[in-house]
N, C-alpha and C. Protein backbone atom coordinates (compact mmCIF):
# COMPACT_ATOMS: atom_id res chain seq x y z
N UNK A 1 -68.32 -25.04 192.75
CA UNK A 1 -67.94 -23.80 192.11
C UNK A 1 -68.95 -23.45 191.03
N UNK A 2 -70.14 -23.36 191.81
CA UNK A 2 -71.23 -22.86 190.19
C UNK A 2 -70.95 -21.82 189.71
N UNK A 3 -70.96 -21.57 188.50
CA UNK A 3 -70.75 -20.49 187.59
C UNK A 3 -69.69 -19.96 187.11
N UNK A 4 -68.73 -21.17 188.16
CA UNK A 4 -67.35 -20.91 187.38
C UNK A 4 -67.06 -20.92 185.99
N UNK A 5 -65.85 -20.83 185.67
CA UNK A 5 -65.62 -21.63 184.12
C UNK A 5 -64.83 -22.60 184.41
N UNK A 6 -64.21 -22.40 185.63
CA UNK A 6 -63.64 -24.36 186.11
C UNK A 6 -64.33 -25.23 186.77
N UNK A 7 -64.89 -26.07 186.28
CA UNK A 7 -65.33 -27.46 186.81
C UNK A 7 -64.90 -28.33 187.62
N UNK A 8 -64.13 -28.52 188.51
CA UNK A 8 -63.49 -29.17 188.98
C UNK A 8 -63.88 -30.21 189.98
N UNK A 9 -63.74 -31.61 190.00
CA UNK A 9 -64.42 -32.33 190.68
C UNK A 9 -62.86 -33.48 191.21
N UNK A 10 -62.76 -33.64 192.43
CA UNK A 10 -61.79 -34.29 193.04
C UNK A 10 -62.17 -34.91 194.12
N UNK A 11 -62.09 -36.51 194.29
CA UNK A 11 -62.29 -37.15 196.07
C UNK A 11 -61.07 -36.70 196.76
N UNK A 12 -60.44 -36.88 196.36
CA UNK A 12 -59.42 -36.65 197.40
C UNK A 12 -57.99 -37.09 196.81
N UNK A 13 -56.96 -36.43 197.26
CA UNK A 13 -55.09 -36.51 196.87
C UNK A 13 -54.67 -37.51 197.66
N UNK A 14 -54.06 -38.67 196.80
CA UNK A 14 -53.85 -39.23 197.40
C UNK A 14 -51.72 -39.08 197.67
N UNK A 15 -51.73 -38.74 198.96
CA UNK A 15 -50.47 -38.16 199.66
C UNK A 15 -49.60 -39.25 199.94
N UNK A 16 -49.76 -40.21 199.76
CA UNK A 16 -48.79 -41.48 199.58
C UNK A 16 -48.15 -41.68 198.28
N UNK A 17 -48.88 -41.16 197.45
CA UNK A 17 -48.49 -41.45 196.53
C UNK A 17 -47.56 -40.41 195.26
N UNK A 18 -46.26 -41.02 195.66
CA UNK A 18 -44.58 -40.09 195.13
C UNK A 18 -44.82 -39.21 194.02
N UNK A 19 -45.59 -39.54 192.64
CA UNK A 19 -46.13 -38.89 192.00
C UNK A 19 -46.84 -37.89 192.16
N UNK A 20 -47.75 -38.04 192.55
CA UNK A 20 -48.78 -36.97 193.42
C UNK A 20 -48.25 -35.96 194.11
N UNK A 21 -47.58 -36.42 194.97
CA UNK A 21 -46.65 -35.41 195.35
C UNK A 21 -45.87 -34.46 195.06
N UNK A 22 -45.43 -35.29 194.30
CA UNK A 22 -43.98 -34.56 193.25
C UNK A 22 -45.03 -33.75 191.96
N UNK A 23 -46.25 -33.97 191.76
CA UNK A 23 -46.92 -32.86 191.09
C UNK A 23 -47.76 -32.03 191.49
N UNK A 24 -47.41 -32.05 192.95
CA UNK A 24 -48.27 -31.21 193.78
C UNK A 24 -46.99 -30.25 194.22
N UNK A 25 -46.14 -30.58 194.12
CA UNK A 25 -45.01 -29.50 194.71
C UNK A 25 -44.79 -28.55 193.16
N UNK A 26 -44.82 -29.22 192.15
CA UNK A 26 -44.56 -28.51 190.77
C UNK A 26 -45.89 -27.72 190.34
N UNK A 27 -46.85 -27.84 191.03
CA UNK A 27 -47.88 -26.72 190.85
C UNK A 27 -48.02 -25.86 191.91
N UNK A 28 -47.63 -26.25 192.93
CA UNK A 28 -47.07 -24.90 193.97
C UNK A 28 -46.07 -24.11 193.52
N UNK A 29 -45.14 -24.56 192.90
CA UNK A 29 -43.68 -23.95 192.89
C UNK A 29 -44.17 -22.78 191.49
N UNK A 30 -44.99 -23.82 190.27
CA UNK A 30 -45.21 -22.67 189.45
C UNK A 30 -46.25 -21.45 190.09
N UNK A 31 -47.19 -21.76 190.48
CA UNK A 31 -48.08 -20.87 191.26
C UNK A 31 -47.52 -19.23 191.93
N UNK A 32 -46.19 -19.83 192.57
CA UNK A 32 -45.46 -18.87 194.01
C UNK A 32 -44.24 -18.56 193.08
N UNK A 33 -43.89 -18.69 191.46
CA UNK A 33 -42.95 -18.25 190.51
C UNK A 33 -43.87 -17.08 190.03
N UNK A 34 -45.30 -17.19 190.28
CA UNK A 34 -45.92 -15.65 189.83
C UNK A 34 -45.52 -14.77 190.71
N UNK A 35 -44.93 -13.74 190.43
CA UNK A 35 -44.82 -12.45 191.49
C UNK A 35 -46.53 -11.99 192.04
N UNK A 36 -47.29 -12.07 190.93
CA UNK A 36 -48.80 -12.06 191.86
C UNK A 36 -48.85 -12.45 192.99
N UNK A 37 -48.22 -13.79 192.89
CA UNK A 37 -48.83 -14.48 194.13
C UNK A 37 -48.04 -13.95 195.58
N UNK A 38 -47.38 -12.99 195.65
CA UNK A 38 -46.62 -12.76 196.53
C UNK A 38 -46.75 -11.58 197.29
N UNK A 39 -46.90 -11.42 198.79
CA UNK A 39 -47.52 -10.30 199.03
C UNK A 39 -46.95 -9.88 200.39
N UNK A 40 -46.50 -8.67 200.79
CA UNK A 40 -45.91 -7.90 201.60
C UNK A 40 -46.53 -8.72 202.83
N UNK A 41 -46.12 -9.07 204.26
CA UNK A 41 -46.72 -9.11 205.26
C UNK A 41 -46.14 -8.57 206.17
N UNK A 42 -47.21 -8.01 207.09
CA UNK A 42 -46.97 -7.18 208.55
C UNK A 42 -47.97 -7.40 209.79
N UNK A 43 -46.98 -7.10 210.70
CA UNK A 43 -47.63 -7.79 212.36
C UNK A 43 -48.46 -6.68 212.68
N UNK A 44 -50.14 -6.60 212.97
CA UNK A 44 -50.65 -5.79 213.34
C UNK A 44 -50.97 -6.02 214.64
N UNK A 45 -51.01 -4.53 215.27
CA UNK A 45 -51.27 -4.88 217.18
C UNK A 45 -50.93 -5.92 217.87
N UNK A 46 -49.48 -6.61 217.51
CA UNK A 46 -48.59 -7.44 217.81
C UNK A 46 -49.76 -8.85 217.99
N UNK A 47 -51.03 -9.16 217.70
CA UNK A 47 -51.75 -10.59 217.76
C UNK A 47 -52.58 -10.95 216.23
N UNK A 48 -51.80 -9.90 214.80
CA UNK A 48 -52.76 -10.37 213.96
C UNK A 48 -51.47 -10.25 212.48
N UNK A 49 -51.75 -11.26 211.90
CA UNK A 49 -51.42 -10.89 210.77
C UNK A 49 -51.95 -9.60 210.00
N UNK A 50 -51.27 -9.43 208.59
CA UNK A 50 -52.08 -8.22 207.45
C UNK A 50 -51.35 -8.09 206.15
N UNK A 51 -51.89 -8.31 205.34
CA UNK A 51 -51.55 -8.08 204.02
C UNK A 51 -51.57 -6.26 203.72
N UNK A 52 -50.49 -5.61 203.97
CA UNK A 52 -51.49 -4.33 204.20
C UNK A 52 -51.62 -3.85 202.40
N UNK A 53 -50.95 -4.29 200.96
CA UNK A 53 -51.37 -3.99 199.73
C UNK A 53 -52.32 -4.50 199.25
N UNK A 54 -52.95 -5.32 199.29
CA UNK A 54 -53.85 -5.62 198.48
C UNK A 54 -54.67 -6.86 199.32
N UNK A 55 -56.02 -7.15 199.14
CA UNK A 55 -56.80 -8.09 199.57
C UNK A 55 -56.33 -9.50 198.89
N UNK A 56 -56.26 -10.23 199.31
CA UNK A 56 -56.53 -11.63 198.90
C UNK A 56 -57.48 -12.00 198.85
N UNK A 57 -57.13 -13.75 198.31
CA UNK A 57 -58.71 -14.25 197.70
C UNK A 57 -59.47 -14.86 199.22
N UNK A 58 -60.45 -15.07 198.49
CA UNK A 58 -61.20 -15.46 199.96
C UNK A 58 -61.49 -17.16 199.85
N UNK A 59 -60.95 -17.36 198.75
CA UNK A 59 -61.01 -19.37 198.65
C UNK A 59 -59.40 -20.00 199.65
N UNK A 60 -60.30 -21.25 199.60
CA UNK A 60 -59.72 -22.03 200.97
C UNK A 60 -57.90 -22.28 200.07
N UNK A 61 -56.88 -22.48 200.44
CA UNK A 61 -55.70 -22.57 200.15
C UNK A 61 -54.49 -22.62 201.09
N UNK A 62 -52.93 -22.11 200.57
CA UNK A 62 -51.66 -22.98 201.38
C UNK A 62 -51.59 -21.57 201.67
N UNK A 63 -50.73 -20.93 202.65
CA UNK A 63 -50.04 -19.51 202.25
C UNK A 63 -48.34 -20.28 203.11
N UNK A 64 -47.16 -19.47 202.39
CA UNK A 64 -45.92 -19.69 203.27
C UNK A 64 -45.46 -18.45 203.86
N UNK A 65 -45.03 -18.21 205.18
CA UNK A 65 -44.73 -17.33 205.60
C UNK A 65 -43.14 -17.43 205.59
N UNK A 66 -42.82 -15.79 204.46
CA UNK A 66 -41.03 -16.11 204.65
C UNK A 66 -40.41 -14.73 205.04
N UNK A 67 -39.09 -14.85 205.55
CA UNK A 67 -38.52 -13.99 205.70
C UNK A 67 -38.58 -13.24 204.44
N UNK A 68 -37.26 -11.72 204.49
CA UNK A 68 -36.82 -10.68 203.55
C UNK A 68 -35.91 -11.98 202.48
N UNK A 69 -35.60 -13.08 202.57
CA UNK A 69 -34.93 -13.44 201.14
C UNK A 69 -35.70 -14.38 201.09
N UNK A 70 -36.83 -14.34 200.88
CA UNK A 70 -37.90 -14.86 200.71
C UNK A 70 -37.69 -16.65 201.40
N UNK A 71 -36.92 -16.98 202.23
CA UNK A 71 -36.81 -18.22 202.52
C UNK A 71 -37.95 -18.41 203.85
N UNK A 72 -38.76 -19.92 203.50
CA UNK A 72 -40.10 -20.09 204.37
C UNK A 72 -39.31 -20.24 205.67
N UNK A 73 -40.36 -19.60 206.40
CA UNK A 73 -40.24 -20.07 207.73
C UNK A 73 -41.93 -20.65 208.54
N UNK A 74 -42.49 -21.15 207.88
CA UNK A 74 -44.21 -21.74 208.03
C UNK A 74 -45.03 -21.92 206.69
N UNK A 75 -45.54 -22.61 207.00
CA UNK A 75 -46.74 -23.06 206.47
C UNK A 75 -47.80 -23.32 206.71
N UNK A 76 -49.16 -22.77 206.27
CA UNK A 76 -50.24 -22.72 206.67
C UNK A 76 -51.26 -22.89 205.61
N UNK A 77 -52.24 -23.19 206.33
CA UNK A 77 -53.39 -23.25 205.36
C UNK A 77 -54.87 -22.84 205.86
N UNK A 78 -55.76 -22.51 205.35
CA UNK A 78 -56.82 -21.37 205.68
C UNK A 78 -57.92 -21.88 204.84
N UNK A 79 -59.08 -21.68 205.15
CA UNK A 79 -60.66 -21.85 204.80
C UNK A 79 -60.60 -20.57 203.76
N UNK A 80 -59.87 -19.76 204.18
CA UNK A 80 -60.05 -18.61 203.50
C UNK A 80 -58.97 -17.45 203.80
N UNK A 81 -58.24 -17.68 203.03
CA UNK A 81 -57.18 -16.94 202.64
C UNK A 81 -56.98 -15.55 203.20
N UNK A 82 -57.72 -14.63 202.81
CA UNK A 82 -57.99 -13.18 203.18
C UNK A 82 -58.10 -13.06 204.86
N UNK A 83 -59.00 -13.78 205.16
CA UNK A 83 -59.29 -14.14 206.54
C UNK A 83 -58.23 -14.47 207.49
N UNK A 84 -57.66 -15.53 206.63
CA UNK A 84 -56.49 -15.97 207.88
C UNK A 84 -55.39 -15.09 207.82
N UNK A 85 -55.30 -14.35 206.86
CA UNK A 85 -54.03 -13.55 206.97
C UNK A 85 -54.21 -11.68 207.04
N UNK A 86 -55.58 -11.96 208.01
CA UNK A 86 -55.79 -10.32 208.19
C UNK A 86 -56.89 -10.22 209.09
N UNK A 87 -56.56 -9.12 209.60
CA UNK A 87 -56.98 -8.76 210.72
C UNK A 87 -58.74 -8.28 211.41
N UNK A 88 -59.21 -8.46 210.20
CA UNK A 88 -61.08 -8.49 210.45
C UNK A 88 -61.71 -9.74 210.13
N UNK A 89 -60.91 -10.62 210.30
CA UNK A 89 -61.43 -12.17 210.50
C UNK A 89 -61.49 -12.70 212.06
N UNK A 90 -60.92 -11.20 212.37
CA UNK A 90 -60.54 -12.07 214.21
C UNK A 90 -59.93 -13.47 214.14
N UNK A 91 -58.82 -13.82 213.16
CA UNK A 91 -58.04 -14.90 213.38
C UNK A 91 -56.49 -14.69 213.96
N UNK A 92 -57.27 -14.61 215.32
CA UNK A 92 -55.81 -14.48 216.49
C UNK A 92 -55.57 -15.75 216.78
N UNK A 93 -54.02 -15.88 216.79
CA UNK A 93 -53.24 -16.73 217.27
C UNK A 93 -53.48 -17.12 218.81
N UNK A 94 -52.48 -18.07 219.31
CA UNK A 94 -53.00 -18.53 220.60
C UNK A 94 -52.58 -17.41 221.36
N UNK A 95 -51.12 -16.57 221.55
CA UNK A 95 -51.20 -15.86 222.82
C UNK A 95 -52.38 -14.95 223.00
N UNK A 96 -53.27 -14.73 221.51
CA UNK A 96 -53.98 -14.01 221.82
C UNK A 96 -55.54 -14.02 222.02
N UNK A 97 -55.86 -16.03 221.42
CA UNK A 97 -57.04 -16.71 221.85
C UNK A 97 -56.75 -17.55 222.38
N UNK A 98 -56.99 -17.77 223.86
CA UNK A 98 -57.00 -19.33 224.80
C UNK A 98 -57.39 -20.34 223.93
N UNK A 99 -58.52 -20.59 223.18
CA UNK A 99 -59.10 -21.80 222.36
C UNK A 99 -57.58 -22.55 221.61
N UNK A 100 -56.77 -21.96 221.16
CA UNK A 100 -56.13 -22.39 220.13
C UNK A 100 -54.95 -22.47 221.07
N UNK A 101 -53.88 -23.69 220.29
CA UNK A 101 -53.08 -23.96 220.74
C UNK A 101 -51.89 -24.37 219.68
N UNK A 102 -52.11 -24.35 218.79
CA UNK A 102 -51.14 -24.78 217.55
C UNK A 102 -51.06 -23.71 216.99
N UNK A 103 -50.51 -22.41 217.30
CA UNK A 103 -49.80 -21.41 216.27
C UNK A 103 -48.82 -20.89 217.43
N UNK A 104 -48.04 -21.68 217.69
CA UNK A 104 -46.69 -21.23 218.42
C UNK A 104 -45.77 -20.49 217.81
N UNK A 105 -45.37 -21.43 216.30
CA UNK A 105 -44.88 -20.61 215.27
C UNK A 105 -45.25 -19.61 215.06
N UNK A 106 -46.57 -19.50 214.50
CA UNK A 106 -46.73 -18.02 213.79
C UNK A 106 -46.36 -16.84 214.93
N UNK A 107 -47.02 -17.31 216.58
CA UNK A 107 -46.53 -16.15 217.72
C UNK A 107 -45.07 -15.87 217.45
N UNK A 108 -44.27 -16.94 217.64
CA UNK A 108 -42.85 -16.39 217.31
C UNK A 108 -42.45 -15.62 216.19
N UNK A 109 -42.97 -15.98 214.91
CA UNK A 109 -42.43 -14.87 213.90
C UNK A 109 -43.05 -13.52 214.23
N UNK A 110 -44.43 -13.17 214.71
CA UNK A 110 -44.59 -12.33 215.04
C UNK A 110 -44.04 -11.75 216.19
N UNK A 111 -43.52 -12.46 217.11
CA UNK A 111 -42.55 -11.79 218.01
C UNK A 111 -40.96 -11.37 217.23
N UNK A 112 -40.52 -12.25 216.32
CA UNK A 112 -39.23 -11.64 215.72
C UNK A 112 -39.49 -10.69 215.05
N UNK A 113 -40.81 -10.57 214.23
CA UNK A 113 -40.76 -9.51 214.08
C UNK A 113 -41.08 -8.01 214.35
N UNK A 114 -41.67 -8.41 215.55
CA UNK A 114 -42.04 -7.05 216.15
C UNK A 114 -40.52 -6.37 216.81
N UNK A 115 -39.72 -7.31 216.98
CA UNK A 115 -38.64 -7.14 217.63
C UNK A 115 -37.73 -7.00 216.58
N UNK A 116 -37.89 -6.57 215.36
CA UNK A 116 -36.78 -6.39 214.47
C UNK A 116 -35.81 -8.00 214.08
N UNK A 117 -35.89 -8.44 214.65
CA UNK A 117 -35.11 -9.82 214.24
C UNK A 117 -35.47 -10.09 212.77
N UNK A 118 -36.70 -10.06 212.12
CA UNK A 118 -37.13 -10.28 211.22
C UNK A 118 -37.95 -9.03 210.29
N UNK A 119 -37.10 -8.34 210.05
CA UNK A 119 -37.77 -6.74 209.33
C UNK A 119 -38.61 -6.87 208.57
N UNK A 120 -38.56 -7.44 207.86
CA UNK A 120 -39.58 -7.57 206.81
C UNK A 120 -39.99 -9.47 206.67
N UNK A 121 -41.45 -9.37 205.87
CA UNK A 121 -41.80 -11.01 205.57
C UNK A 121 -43.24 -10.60 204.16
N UNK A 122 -42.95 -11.59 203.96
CA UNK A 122 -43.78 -12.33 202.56
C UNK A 122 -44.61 -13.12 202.79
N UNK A 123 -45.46 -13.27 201.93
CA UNK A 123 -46.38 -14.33 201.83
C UNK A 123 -46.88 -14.44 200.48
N UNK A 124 -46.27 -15.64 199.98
CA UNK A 124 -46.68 -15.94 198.95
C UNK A 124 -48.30 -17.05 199.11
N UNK A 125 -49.39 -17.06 198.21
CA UNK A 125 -50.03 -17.72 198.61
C UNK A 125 -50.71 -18.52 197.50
N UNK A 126 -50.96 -19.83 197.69
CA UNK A 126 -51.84 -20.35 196.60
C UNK A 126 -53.41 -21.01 197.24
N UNK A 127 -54.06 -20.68 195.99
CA UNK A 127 -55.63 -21.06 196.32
C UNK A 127 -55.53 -22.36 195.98
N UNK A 128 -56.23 -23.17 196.51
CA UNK A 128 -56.81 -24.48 196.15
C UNK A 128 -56.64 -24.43 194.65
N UNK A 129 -58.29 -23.99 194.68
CA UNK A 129 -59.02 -23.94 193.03
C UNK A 129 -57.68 -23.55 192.00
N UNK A 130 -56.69 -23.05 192.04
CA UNK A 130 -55.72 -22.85 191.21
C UNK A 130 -54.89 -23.71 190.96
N UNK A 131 -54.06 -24.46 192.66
CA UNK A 131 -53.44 -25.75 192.54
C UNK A 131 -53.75 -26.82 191.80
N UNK A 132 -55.18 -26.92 191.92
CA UNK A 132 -55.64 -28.28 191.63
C UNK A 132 -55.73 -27.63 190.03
N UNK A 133 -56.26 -26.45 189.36
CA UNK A 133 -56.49 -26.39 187.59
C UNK A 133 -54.73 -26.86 187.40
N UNK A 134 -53.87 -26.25 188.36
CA UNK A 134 -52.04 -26.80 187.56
C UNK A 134 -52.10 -28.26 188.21
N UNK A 135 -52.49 -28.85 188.70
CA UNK A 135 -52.77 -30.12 188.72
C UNK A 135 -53.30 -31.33 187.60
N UNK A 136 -54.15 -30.34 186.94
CA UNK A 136 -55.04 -31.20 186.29
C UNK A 136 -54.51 -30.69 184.97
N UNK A 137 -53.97 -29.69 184.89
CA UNK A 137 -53.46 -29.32 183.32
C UNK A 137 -51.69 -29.85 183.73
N UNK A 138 -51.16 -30.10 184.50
CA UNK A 138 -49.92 -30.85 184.63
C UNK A 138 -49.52 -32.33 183.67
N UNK A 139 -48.64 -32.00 182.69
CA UNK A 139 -48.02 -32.89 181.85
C UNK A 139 -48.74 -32.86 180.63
N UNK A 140 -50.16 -32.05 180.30
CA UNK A 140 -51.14 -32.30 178.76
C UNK A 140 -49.77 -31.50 177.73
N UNK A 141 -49.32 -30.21 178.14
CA UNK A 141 -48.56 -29.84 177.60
C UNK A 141 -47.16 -31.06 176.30
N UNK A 142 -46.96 -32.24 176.97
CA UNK A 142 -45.67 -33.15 176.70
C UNK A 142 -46.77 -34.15 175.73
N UNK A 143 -48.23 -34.34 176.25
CA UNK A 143 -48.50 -35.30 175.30
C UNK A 143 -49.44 -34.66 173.39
């Protein structure tokens, strides 16, 4: 991240470990408590996601796909945010690229919702680079 003003240097999370975890869910949860982070989604030409208000970021991160009371129904994660969740990345799902074979889910929500089953959906999303600064500023606050 040259020229950031965050520095951030990490090998790797270690996912075994209960702590880690449990402060990796408390910097998601504050993250997706910003109404920022939350953003209208809609099925375009029944094979693409779209954010149709506003662009997202283009850093690698989680996004959750939820119904109208905002409860998840997926989880995903993306090289790039903007990309995976819109429609000039050419990131089609499988019914609509042979190559791919693991977005069964996402076809189905986009079939409920093209079909009204599911009127409306959300996407709240968090970037990496953000998780990991509430990561690393997690608990300085108590000492």
């Amino acid at each position: 991240m040259s020229g950031s003003k965050y520095q951030l240097k990490c090998a790797k999370l270690e996912l075994n470990d209960i702590e880690v975890v449990q402060r990796l869910i408390q910097a998601l949860a504050a993250i997706i408590s910003d109404a920022k982070a939350w953003h209208r989604l809609e099925v375009y030409r029944g094979c693409y996601f779209q954010t149709p208000d506003q662009r997202l970021p283009i850093d690698p991160g989680w996004y959750v796909i939820c119904d109208g009371q905002r409860t998840p129904l997926y989880v995903g994660q993306g090289n790039n945010l903007h990309s995976r969740l819109n429609p000039g990345s050419r990131s089609l799902d499988n019914f609509a690229h042979s190559t791919r074979d693991s977005d069964a889910v996402r076809n189905f929500i986009k079939a409920l919702h093209t079909m009204g089953y599911i009127p409306v959906l959300y996407v709240p999303i968090a970037a990496s680079r953000i998780c990991f600064i509430e990561l690393a500023c997690w608990g300085r606050s108590t000492n």
